[in-house]
PDB file of N, CA and C in Angstrom:
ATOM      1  N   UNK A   1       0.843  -1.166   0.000  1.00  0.00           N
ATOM      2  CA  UNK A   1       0.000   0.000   0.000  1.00  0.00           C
ATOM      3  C   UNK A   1       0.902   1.247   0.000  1.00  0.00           C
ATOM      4  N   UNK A   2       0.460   2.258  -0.952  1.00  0.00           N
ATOM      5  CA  UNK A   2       1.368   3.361  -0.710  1.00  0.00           C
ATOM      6  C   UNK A   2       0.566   4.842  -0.102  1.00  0.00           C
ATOM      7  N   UNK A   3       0.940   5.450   0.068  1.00  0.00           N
ATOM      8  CA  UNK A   3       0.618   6.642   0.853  1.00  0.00           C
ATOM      9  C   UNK A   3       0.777   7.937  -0.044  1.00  0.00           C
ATOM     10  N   UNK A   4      -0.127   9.115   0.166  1.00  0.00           N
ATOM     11  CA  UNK A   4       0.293  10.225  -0.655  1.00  0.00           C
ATOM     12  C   UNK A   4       0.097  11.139   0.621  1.00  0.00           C
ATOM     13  N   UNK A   5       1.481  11.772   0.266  1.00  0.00           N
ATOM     14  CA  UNK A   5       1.507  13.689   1.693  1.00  0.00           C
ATOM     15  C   UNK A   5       0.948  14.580   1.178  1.00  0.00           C
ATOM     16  N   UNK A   6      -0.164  14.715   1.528  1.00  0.00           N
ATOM     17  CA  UNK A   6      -1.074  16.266   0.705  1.00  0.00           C
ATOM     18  C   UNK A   6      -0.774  17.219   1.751  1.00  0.00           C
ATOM     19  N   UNK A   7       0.246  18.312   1.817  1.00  0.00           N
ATOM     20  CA  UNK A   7       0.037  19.565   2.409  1.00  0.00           C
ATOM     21  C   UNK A   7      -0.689  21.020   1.951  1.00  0.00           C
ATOM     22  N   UNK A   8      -1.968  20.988   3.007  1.00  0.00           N
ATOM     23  CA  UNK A   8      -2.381  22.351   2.884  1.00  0.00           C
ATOM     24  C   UNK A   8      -2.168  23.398   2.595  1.00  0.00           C
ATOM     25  N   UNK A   9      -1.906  24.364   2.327  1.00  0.00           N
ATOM     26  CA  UNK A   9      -1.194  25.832   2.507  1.00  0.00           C
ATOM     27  C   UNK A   9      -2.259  26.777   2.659  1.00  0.00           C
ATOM     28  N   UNK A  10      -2.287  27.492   4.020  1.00  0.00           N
ATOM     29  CA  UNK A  10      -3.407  28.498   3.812  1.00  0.00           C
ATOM     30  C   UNK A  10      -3.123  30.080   3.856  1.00  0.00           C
ATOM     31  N   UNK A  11      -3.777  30.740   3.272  1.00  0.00           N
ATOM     32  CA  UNK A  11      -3.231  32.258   3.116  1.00  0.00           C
ATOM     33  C   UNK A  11      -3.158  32.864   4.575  1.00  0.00           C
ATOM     34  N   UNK A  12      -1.598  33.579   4.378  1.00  0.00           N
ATOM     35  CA  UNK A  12      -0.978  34.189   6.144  1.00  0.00           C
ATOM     36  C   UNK A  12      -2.661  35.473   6.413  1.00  0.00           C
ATOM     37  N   UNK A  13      -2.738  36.237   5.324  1.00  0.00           N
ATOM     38  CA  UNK A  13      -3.386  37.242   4.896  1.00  0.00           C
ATOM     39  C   UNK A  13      -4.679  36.734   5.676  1.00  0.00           C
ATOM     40  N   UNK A  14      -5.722  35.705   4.961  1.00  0.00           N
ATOM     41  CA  UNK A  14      -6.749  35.510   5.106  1.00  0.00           C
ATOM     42  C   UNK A  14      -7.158  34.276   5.795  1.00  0.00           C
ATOM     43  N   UNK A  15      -6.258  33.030   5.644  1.00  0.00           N
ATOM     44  CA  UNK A  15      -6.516  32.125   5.809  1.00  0.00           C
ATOM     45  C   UNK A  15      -7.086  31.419   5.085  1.00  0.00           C
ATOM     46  N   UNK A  16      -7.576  31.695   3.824  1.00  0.00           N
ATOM     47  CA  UNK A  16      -8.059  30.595   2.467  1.00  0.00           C
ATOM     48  C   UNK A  16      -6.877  29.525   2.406  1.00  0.00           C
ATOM     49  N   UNK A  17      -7.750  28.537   2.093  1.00  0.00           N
ATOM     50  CA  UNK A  17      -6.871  27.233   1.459  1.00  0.00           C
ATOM     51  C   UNK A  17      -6.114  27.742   0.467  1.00  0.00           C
ATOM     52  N   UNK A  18      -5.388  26.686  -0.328  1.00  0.00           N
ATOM     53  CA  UNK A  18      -4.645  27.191  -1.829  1.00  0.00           C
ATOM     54  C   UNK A  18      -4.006  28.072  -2.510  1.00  0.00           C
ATOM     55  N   UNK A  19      -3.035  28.469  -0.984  1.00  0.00           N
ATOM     56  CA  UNK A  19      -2.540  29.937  -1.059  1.00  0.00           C
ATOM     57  C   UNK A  19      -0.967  28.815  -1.403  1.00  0.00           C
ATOM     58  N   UNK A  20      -0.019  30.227  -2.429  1.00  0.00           N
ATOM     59  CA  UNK A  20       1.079  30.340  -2.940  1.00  0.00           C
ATOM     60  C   UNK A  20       1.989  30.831  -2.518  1.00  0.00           C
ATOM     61  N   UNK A  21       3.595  30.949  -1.946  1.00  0.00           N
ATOM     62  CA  UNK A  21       4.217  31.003  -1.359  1.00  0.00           C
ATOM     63  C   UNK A  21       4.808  32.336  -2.205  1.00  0.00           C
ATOM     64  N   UNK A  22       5.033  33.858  -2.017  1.00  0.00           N
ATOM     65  CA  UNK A  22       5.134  34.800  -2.935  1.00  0.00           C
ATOM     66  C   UNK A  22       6.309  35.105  -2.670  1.00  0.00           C
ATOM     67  N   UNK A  23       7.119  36.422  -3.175  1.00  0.00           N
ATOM     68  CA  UNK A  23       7.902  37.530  -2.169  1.00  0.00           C
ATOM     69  C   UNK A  23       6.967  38.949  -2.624  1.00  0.00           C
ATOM     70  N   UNK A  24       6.797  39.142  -1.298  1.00  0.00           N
ATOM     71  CA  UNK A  24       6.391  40.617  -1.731  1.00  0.00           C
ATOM     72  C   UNK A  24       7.142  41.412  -0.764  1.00  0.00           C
ATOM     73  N   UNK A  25       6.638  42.795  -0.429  1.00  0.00           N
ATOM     74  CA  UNK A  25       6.533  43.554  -0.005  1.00  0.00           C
ATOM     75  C   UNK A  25       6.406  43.891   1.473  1.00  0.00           C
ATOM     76  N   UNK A  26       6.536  43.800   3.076  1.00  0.00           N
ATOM     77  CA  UNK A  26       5.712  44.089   3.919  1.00  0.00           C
ATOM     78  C   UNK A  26       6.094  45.163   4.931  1.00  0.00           C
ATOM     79  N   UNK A  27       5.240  45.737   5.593  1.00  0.00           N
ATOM     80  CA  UNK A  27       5.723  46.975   6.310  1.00  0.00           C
ATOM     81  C   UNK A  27       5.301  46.561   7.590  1.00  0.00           C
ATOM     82  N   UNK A  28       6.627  46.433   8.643  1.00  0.00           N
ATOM     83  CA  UNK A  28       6.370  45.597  10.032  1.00  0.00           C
ATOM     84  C   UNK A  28       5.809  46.836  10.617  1.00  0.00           C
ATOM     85  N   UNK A  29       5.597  46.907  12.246  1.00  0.00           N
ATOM     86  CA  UNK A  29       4.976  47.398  13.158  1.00  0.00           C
ATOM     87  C   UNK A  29       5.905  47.014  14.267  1.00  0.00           C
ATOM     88  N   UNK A  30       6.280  45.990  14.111  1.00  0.00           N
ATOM     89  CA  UNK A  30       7.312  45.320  15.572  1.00  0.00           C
ATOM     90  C   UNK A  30       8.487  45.102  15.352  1.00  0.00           C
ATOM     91  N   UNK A  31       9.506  45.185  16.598  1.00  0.00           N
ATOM     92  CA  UNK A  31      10.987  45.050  16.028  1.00  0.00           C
ATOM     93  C   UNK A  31      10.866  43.097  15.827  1.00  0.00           C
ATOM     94  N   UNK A  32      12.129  42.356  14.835  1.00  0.00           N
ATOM     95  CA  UNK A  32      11.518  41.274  15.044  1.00  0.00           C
ATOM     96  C   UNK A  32      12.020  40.132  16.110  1.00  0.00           C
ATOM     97  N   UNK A  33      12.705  40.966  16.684  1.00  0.00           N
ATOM     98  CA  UNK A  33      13.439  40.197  17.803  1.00  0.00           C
ATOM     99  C   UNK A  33      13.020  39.654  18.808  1.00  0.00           C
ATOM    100  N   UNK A  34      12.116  40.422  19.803  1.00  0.00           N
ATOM    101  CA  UNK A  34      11.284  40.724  20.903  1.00  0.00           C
ATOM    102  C   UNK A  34       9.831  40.993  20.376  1.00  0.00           C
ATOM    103  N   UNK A  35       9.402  41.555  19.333  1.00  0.00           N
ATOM    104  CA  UNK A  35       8.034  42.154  19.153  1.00  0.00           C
ATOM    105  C   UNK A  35       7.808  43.331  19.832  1.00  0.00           C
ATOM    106  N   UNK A  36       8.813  44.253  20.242  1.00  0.00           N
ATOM    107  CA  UNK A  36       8.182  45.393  20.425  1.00  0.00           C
ATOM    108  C   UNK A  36       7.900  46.147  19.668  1.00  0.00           C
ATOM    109  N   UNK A  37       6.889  47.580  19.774  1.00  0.00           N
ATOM    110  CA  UNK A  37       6.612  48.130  18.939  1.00  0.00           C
ATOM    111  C   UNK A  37       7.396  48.814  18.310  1.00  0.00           C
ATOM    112  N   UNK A  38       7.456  49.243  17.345  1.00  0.00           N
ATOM    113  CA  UNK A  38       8.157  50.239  16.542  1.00  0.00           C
ATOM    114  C   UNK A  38       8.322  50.812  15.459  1.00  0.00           C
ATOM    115  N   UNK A  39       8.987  52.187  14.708  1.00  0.00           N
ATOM    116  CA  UNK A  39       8.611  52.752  14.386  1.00  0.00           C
ATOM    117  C   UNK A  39       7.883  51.883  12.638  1.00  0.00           C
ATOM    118  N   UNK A  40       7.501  52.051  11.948  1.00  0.00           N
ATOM    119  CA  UNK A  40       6.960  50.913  10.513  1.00  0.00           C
ATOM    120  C   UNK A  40       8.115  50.921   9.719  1.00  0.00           C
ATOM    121  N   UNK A  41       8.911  50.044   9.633  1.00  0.00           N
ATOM    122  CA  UNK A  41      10.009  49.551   8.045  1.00  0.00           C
ATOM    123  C   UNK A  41       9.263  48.846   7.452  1.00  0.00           C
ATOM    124  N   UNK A  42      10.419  48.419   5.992  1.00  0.00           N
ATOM    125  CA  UNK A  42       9.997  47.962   4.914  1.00  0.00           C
ATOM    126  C   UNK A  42      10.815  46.586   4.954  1.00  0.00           C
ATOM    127  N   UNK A  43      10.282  45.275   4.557  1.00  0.00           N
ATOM    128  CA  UNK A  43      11.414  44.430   4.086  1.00  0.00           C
ATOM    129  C   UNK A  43      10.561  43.069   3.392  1.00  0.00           C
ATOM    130  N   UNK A  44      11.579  42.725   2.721  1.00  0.00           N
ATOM    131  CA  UNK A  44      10.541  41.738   1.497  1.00  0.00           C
ATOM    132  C   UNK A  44      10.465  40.574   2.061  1.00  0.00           C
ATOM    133  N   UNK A  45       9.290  39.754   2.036  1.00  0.00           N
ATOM    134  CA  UNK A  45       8.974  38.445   2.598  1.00  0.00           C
ATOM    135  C   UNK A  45       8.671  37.814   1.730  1.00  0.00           C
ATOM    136  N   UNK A  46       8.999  36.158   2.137  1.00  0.00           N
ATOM    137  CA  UNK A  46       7.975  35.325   1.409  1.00  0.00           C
ATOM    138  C   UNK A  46       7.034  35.141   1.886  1.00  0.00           C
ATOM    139  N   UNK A  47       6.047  35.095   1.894  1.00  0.00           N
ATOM    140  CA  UNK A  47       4.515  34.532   2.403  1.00  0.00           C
ATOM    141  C   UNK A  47       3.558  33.787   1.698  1.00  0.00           C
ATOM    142  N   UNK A  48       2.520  33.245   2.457  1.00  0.00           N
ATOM    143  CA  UNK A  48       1.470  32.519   1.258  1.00  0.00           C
ATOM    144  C   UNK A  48       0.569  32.961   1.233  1.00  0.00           C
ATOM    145  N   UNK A  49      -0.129  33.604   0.026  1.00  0.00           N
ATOM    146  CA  UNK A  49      -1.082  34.289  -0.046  1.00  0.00           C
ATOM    147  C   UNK A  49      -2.582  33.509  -1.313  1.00  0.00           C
ATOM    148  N   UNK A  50      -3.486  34.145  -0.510  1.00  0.00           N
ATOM    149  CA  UNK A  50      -4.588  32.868  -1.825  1.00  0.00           C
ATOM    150  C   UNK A  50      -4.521  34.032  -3.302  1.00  0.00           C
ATOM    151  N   UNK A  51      -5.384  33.619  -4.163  1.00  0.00           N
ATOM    152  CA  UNK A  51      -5.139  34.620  -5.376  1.00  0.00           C
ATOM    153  C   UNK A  51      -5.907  36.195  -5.172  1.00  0.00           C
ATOM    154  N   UNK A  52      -7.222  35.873  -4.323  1.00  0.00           N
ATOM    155  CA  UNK A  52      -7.758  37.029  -3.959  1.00  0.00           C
ATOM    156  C   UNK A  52      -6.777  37.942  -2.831  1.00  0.00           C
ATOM    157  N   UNK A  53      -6.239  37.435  -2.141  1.00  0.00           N
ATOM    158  CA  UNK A  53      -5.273  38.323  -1.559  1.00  0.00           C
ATOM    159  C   UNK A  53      -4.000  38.858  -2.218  1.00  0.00           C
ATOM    160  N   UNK A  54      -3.943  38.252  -2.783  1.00  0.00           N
ATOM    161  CA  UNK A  54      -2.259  38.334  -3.982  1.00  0.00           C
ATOM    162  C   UNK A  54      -2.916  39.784  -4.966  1.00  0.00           C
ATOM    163  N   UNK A  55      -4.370  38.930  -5.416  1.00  0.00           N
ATOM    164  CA  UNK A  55      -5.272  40.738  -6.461  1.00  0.00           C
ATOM    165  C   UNK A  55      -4.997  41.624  -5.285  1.00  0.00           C
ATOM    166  N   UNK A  56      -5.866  41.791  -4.255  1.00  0.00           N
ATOM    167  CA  UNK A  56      -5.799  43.217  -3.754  1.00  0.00           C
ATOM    168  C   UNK A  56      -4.089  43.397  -3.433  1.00  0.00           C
ATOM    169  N   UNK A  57      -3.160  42.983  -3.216  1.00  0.00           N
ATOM    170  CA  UNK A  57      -2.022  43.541  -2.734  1.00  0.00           C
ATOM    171  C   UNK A  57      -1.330  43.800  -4.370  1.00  0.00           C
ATOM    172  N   UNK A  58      -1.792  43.309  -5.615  1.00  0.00           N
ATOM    173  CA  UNK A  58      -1.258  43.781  -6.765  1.00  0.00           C
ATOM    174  C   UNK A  58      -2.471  45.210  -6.917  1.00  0.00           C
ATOM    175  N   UNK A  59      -2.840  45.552  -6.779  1.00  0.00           N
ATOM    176  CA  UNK A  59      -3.563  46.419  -7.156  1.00  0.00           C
ATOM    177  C   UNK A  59      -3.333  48.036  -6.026  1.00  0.00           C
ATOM    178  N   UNK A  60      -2.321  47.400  -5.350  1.00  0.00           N
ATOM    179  CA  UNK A  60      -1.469  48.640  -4.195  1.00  0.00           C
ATOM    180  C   UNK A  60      -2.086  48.704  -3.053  1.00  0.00           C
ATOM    181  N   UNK A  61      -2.732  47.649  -2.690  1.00  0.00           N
ATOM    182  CA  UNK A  61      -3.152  47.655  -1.056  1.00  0.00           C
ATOM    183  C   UNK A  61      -1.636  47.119  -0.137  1.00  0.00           C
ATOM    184  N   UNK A  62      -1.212  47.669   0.804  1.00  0.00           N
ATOM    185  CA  UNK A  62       0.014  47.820   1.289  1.00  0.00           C
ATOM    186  C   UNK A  62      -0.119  46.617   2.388  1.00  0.00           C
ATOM    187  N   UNK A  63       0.638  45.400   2.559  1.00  0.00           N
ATOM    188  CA  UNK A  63       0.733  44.749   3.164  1.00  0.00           C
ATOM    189  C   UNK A  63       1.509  45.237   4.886  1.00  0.00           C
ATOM    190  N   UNK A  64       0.985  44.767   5.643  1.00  0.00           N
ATOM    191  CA  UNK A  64       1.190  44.779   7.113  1.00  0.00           C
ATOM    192  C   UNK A  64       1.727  43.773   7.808  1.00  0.00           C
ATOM    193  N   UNK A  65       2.849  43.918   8.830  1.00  0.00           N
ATOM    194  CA  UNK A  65       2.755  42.548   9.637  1.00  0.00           C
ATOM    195  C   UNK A  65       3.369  43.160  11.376  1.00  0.00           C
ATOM    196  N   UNK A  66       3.319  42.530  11.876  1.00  0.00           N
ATOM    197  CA  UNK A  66       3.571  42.163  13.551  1.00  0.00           C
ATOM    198  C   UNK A  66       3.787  41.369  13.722  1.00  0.00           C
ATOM    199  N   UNK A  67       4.972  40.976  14.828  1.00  0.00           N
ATOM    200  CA  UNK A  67       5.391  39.618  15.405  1.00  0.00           C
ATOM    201  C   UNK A  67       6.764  39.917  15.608  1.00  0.00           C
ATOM    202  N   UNK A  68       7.348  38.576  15.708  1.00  0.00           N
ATOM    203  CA  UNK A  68       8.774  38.244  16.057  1.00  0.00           C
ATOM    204  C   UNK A  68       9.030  37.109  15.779  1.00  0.00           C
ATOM    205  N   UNK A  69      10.299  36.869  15.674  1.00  0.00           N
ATOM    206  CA  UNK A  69      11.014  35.698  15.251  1.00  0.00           C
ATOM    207  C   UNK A  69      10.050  34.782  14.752  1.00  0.00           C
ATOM    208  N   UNK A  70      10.031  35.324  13.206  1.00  0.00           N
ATOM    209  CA  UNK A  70       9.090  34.322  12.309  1.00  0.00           C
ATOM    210  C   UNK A  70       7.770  33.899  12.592  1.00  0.00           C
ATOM    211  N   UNK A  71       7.311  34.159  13.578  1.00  0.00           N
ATOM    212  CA  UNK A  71       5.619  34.153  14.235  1.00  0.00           C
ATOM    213  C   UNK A  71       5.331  35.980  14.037  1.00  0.00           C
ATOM    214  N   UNK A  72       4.628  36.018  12.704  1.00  0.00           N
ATOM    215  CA  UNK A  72       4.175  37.311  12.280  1.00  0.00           C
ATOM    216  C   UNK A  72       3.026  36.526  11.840  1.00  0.00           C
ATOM    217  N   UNK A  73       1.801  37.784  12.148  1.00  0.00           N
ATOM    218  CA  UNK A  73       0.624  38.220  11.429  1.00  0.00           C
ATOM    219  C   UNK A  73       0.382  39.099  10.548  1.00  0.00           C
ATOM    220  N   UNK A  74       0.092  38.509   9.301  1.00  0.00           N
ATOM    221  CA  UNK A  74       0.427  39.950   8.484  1.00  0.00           C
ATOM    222  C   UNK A  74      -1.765  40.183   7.839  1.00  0.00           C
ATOM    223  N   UNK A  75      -1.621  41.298   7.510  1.00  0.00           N
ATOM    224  CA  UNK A  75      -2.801  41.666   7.074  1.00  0.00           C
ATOM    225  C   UNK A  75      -3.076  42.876   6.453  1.00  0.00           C
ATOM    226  N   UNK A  76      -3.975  43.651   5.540  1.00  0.00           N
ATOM    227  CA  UNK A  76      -4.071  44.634   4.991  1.00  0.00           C
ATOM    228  C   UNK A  76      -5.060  45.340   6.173  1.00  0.00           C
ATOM    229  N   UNK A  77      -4.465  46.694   6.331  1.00  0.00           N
ATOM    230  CA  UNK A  77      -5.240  47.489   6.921  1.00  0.00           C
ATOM    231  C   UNK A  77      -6.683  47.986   6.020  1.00  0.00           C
ATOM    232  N   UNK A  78      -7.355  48.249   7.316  1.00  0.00           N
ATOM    233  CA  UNK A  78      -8.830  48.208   7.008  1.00  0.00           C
ATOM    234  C   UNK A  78      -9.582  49.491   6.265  1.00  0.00           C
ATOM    235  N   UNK A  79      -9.672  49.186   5.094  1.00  0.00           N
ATOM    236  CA  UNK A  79      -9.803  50.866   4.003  1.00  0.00           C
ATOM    237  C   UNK A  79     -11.490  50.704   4.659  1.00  0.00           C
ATOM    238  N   UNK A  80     -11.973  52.018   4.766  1.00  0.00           N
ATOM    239  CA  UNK A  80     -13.017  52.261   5.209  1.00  0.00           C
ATOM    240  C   UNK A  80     -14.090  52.703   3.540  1.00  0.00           C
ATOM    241  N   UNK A  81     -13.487  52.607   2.601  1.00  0.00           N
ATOM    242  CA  UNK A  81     -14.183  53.046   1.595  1.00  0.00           C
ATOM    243  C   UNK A  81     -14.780  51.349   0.534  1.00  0.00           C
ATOM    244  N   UNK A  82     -13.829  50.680   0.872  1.00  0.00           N
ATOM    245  CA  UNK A  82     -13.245  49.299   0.325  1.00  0.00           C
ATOM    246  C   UNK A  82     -13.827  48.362   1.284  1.00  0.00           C
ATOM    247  N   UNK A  83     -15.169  48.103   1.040  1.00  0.00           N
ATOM    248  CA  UNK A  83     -15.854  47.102   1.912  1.00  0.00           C
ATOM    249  C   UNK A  83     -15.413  45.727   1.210  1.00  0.00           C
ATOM    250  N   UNK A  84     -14.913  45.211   0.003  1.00  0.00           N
ATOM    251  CA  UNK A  84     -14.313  44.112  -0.228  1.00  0.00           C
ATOM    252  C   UNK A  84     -13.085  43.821   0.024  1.00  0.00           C
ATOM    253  N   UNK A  85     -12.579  44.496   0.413  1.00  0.00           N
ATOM    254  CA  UNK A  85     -10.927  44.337   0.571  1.00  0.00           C
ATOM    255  C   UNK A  85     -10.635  43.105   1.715  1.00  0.00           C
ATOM    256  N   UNK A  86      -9.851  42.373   1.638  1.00  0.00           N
ATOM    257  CA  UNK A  86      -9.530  41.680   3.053  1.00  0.00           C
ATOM    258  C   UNK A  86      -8.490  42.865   3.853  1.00  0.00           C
ATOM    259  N   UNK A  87      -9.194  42.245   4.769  1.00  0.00           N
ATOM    260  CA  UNK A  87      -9.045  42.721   6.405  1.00  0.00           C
ATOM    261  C   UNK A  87      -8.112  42.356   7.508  1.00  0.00           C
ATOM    262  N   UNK A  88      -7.709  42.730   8.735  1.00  0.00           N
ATOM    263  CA  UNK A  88      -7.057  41.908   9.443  1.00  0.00           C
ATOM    264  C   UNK A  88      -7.991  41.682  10.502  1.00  0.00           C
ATOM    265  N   UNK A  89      -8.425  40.497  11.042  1.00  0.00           N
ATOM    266  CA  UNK A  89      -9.017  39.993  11.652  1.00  0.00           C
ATOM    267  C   UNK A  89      -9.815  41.021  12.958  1.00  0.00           C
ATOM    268  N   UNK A  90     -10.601  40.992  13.288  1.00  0.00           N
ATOM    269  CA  UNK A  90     -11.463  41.508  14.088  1.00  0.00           C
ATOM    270  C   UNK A  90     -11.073  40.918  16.112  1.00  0.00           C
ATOM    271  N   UNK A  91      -9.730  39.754  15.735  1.00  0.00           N
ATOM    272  CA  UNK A  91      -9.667  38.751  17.101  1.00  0.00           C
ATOM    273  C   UNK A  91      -9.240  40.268  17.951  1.00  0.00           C
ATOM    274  N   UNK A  92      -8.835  41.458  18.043  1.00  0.00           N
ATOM    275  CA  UNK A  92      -8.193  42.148  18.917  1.00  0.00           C
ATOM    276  C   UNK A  92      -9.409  42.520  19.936  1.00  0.00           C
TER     277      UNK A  92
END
């Protein structure tokens, strides 16, 4: 009998299934050492994103993240005009 490894991948962004491993763009909030706050840099990540999150961040919605040592949450801040846009979660 043989066996097949199906791994999931779900978008960091949204959490959809069938997300793709990218490099983009992201602008932290936290240093990434400790997670304290600080002031917003820039630095390119890989992440997995589904295709609807990959559209809005090609279309210049500015990616976000927080965390430390590789345990980041990343998410698009919440456009108040842009009721389709993904969001970062409501858990705060």
């Amino acid at each position: 009998m043989s066996r097949t490894k199906v791994e999931l991948v779900s978008c960091d962004t949204c959490g959809a299934d069938k997300a793709k491993r990218l490099g983009v763009g992201v602008v932290f909030t936290t240093e990434q050492t400790e997670g304290h706050p600080s002031d917003p840099y820039f630095e390119w990540h890989d992440i997995d994103l589904c295709d609807d999150c990959f559209a809005v961040a090609i279309k210049g919605k500015q990616i976000f993240a927080y965390g430390a040592q590789g345990y980041n949450k990343y998410f698009f801040k919440k456009d108040l005009n842009d009721k389709s846009a993904a969001t970062e979660s409501e858990e705060k």
